[in-house]
N, C-alpha and C. Protein backbone atom coordinates (compact mmCIF):
# COMPACT_ATOMS: atom_id res chain seq x y z
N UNK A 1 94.16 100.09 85.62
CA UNK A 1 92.77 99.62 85.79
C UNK A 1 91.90 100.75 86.34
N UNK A 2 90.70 100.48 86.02
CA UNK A 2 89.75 101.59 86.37
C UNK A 2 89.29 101.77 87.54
N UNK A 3 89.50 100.46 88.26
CA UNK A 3 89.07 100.22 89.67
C UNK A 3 90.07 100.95 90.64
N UNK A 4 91.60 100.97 90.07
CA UNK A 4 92.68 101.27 91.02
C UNK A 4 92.01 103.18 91.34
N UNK A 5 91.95 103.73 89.71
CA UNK A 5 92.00 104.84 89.97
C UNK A 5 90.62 105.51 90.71
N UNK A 6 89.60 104.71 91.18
CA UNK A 6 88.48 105.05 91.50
C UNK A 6 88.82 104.86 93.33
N UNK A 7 89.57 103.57 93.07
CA UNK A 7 89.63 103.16 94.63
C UNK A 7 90.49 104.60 95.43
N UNK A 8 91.73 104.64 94.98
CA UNK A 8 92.43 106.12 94.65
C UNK A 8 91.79 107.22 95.14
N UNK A 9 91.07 107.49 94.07
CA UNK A 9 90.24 109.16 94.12
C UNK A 9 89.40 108.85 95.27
N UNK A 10 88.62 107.78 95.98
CA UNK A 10 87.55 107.56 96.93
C UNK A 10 88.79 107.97 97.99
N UNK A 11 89.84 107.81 98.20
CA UNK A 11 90.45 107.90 99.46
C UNK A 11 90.85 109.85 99.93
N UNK A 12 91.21 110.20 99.04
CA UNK A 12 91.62 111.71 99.11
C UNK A 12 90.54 112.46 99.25
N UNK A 13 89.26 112.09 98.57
CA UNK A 13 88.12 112.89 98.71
C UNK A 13 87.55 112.47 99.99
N UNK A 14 87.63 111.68 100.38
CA UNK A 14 87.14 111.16 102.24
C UNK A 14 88.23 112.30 102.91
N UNK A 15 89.18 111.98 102.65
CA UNK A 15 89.99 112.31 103.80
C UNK A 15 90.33 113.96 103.50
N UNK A 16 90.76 114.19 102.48
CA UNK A 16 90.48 115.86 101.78
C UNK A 16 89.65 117.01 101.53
N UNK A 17 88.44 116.02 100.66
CA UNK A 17 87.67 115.87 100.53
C UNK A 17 87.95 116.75 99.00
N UNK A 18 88.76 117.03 98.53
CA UNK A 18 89.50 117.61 97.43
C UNK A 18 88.01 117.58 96.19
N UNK A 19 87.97 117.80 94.86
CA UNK A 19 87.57 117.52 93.82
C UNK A 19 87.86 116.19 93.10
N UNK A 20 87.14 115.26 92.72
CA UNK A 20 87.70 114.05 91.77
C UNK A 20 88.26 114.38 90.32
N UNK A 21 87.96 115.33 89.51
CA UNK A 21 88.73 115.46 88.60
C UNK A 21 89.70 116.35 88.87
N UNK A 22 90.36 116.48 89.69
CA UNK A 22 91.70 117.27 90.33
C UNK A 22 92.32 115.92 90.14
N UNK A 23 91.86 114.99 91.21
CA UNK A 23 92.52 113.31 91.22
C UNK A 23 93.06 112.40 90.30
N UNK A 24 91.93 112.66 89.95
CA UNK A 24 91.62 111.30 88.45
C UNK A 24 93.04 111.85 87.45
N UNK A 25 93.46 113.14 86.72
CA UNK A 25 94.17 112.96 86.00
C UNK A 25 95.56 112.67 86.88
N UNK A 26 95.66 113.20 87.84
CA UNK A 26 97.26 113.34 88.63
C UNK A 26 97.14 111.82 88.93
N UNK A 27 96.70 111.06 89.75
CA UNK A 27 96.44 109.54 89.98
C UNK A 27 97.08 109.07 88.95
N UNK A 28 96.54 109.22 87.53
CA UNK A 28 96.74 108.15 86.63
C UNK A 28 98.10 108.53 85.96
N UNK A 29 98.76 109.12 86.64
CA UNK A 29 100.19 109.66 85.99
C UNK A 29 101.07 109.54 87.37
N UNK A 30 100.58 109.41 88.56
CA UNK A 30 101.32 109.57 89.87
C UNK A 30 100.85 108.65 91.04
N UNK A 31 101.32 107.47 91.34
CA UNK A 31 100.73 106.97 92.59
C UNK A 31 100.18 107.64 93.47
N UNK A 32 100.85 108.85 93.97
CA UNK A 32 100.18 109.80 95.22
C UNK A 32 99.93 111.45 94.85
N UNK A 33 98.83 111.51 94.42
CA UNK A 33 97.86 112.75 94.05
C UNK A 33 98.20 113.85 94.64
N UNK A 34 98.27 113.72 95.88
CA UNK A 34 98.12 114.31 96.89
C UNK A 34 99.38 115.89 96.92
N UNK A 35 100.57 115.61 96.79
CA UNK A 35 101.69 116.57 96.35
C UNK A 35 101.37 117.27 95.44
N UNK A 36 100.93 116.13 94.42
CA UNK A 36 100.98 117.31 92.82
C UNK A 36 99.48 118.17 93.21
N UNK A 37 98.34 117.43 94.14
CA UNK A 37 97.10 118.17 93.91
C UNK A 37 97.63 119.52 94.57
N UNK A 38 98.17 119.65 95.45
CA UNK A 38 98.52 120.76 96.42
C UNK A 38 98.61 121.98 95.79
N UNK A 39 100.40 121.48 95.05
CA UNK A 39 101.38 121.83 94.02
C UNK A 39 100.04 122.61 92.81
């Protein structure tokens, strides 16, 4: 759903504050962004 991956990307970019299209593709292939965004 579109909502999951938005709700998702809103949390890493608060707390990261990372890029959303860094998110958006790793999210929708990985529950937690966050490793692979690093990686």
């Amino acid at each position: 759903d579109p909502s999951r991956l938005t709700a998702f990307a809103g949390e890493p970019l608060l707390g990261g504050g990372e890029p959303v299209g860094r998110i958006r593709p790793v999210d929708a292939l990985t529950p937690e962004p966050r490793p692979s965004a690093c990686a």
